[in-house]
Protein backbone atom coordinates (compact mmCIF):
# COMPACT_ATOMS: atom_id res chain seq x y z
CA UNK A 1 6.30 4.66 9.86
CA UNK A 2 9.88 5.24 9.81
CA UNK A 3 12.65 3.24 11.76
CA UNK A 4 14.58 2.13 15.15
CA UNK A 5 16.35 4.63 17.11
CA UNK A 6 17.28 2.90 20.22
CA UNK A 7 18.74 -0.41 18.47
CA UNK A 8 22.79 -1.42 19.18
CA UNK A 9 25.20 -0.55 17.02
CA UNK A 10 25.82 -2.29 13.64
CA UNK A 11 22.71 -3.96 13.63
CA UNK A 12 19.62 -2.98 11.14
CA UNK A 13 17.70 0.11 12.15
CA UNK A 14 14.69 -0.59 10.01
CA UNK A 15 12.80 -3.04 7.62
CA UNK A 16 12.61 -0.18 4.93
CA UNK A 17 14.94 2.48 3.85
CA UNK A 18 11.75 6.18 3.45
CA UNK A 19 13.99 7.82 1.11
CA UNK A 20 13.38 8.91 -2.70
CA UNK A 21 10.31 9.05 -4.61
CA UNK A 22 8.29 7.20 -2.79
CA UNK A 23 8.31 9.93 -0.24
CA UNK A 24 6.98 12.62 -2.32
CA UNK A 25 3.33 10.50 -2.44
CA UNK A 26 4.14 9.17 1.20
CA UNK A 27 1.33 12.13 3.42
CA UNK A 28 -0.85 11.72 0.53
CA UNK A 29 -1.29 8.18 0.31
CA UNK A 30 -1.76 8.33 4.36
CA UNK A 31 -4.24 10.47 3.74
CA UNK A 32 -6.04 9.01 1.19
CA UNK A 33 -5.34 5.20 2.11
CA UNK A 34 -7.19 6.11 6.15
CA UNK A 35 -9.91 8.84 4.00
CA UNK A 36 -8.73 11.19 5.70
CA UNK A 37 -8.82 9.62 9.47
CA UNK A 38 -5.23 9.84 10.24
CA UNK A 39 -5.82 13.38 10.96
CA UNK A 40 -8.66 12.30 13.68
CA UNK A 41 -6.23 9.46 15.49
CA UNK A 42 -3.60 11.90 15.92
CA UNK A 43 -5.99 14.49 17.34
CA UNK A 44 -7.50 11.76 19.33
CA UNK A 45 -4.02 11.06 20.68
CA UNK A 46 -3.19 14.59 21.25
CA UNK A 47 -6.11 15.00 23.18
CA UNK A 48 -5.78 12.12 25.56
CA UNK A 49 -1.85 13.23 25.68
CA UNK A 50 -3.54 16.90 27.37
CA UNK A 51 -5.82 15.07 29.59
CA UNK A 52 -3.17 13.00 31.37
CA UNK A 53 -0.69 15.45 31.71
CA UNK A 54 -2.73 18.44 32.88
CA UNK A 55 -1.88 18.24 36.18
CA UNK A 56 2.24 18.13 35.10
CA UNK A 57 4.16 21.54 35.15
CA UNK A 58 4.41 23.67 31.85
CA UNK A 59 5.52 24.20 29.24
CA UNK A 60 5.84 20.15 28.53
CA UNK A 61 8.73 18.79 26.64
CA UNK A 62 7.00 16.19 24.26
CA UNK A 63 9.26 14.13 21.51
CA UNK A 64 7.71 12.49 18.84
CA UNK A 65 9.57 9.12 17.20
CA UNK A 66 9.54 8.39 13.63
CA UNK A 67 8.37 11.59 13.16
CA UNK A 68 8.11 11.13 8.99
CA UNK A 69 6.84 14.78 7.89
CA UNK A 70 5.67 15.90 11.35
CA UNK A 71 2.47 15.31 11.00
CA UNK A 72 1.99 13.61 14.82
CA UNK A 73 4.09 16.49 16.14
CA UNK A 74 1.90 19.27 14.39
CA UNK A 75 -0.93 17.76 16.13
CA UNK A 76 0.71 17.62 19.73
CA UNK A 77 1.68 20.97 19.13
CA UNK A 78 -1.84 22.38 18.15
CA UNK A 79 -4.05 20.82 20.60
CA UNK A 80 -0.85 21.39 23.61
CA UNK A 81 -0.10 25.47 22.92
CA UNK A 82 2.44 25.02 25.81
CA UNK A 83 4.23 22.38 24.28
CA UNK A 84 7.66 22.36 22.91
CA UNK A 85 8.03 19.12 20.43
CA UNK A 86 11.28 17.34 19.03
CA UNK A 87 10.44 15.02 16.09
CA UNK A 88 12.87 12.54 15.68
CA UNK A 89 13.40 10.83 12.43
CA UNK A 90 16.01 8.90 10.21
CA UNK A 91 15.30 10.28 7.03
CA UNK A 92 16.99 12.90 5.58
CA UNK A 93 14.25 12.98 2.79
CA UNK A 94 11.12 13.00 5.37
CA UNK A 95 12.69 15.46 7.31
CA UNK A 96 12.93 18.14 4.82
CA UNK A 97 9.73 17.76 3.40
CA UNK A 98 8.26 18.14 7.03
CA UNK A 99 10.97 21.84 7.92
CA UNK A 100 9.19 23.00 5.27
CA UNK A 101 5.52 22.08 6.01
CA UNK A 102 6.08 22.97 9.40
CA UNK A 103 8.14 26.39 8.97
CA UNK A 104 5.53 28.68 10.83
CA UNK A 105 5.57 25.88 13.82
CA UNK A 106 9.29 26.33 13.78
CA UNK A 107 9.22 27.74 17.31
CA UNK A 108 7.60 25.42 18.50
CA UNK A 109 8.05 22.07 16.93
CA UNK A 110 12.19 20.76 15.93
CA UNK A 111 12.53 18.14 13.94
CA UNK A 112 16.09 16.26 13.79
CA UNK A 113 17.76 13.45 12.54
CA UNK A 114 18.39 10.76 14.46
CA UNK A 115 19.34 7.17 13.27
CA UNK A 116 21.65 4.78 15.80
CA UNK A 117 20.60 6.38 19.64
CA UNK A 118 19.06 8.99 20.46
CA UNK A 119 21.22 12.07 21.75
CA UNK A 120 19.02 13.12 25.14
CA UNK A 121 19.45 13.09 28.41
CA UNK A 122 18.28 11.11 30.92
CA UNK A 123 14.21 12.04 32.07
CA UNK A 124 13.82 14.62 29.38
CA UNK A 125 10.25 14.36 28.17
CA UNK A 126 7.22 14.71 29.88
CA UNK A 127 5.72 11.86 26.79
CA UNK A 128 6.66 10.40 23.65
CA UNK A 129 4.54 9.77 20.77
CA UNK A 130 5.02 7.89 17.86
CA UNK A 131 2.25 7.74 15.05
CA UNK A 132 2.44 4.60 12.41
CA UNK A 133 6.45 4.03 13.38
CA UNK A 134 6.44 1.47 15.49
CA UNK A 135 5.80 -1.46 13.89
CA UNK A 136 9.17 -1.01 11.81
CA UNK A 137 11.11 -0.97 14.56
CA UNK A 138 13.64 -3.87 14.52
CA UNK A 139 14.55 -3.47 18.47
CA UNK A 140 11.80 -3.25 20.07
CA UNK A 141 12.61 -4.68 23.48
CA UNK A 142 15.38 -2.30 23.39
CA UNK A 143 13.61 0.62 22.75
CA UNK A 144 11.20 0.88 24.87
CA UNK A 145 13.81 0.35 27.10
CA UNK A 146 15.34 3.92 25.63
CA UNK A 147 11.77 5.40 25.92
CA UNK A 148 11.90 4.82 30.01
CA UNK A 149 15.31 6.06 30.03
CA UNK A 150 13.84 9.31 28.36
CA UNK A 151 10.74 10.10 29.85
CA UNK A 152 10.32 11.61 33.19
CA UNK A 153 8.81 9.84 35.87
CA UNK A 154 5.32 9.74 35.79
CA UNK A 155 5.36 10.44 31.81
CA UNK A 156 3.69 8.63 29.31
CA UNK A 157 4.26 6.83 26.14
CA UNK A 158 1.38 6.83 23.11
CA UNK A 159 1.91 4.33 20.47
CA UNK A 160 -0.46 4.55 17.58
CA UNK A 161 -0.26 2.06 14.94
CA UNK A 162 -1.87 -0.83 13.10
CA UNK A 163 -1.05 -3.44 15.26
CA UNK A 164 -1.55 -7.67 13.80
CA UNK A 165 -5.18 -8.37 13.50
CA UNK A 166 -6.52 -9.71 16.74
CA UNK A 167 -9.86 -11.27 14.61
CA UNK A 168 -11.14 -12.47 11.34
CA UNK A 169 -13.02 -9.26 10.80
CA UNK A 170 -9.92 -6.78 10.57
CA UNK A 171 -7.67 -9.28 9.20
CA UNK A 172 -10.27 -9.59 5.94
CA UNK A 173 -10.30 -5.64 5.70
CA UNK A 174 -6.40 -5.12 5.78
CA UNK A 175 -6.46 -7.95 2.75
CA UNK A 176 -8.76 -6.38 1.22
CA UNK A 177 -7.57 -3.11 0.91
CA UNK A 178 -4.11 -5.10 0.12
CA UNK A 179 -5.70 -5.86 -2.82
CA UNK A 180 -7.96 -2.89 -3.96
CA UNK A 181 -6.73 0.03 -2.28
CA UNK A 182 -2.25 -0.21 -1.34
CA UNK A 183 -1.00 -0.80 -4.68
CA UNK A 184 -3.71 1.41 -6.60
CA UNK A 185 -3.20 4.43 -4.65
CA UNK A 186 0.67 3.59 -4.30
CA UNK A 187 1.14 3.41 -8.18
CA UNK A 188 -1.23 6.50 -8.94
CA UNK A 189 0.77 8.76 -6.45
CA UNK A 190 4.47 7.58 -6.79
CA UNK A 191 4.49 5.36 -9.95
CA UNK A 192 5.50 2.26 -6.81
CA UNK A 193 3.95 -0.61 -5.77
CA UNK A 194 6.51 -2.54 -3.93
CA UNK A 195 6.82 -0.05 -1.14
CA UNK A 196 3.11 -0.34 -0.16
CA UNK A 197 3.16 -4.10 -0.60
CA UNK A 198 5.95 -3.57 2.72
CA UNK A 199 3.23 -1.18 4.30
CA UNK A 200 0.60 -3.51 4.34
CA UNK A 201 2.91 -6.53 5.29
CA UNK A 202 4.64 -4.87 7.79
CA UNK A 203 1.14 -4.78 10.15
CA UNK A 204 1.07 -8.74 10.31
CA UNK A 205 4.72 -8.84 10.85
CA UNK A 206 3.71 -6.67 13.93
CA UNK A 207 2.72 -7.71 17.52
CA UNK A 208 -0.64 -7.56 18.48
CA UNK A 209 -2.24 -5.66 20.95
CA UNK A 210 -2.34 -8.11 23.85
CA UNK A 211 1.69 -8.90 23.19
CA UNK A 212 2.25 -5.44 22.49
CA UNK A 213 0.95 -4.50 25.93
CA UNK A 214 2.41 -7.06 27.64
CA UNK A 215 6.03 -5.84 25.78
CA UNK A 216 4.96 -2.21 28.02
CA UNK A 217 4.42 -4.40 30.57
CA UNK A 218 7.77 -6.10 30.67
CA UNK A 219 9.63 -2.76 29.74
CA UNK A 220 8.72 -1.61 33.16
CA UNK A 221 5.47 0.49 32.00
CA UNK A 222 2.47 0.83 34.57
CA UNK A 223 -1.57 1.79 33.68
CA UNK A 224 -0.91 0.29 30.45
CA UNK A 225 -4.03 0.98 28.07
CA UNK A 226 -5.44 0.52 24.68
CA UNK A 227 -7.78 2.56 22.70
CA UNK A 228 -9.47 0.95 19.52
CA UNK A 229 -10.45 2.60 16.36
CA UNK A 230 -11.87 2.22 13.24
CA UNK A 231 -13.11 -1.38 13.30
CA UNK A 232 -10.06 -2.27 15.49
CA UNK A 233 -7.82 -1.93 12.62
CA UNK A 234 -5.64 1.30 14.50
CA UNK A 235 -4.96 1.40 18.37
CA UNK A 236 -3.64 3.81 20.34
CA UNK A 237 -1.38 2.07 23.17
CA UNK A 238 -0.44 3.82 26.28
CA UNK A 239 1.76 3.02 29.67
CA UNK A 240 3.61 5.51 32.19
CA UNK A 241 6.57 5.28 33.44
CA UNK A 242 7.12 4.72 37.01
């Protein structure tokens, strides 16, 4: 959930600036906001990540946007033991929280900062991940267009996120929890509300699935897929690169 890494120079990276105390309640209102089901989507992700790319030569090269705390990489890293991961992140803040969660995966897993472009060759990931990032990208067009660039052919992109509300059902569910659960939980961890307010807004300010796939689509992305979960509220989206 975390910012734009691909976007041109002197424009806007990102919607919101995850830096100060709002980080220090940041994991645990994930946790607490999804009951704890965060921790299955990224596992569910990791999975389907092995599954695809079994057949590809080892060890894999895996980078993981908007990386926050690491908690997407940890999981890429634990369910692919012959994976090497780069988490990629803006903040300074996030970062440091997640060296030291992750200090025995420090073989392993790298997290770095990264805030205008990202400093990789051409074709040097077998996938990318990126966990509840996303949707605060202000680029996107472009950086998907980044995410081919970096991936080798044949790689894959997993996008997990709340995407916009594609029915009545979800859209009531994200509202309420706007109103019972975001600012609660936000205020009892950090002593902030405003922050979550821009959590929950920033999923209808979002493209939906459909566009969002068609976006893979257009970026040049093939098998293009989308997994549902919880009620439709959290998708995984997928596409390869040619």
């Amino acid at each position: 959930m975390k910012t734009a890494h691909a976007a041109p120079r002197g424009k806007s990276y990102t919607r919101f600036k995850f830096e100060g105390q709002f980080v220090r309640g940041y994991d645990a209102f994930n946790h607490a906001a999804s009951l704890g089901l965060d921790f299955y989507w990224r596992r569910r992700t990791s999975v389907r990540l092995k599954q695809e790319l079994a057949a590809r030569s080892h060890p894999l090269c895996i980078l993981d946007l908007a990386c926050g705390t690491g908690d997407m990489a940890r999981s890429v890293a634990q369910v692919n033991p012959q994976s090497h991961v780069v988490g990629c992140d803006p903040s300074m803040s996030m970062l440091s929280r997640g060296r030291v969660k992750l200090v025995s995966w420090r073989e392993r897993i790298c997290l770095v900062r990264s805030v205008a472009h990202l400093p990789f060759r051409d074709a040097t990931f077998a996938a990318i991940t990126c966990a509840f990032g996303m949707r605060n990208f202000t680029h996107l067009a472009d950086d998907l267009g980044e995410c081919q660039r970096l991936l080798q052919p044949g790689g894959r992109l997993y996008v997990l996120d709340f995407y916009k509300p594609g029915n009545k059902f979800s859209a009531f569910l994200l509202k309420s929890y706007n109103v019972l659960v975001f600012p609660f939980l936000g205020f009892l961890l950090t002593g902030k509300i405003a922050p979550y307010r821009y959590l929950y807004e920033s999923i209808f300010a979002f493209k939906s699935v459909p566009d969002f796939a068609q976006m893979l689509q257009d970026a040049g992305f093939t098998d293009v897929y989308a997994k549902r979960f919880f009620f439709g509220l959290v998708h995984l989206l997928s596409g390869c690169r040619r």
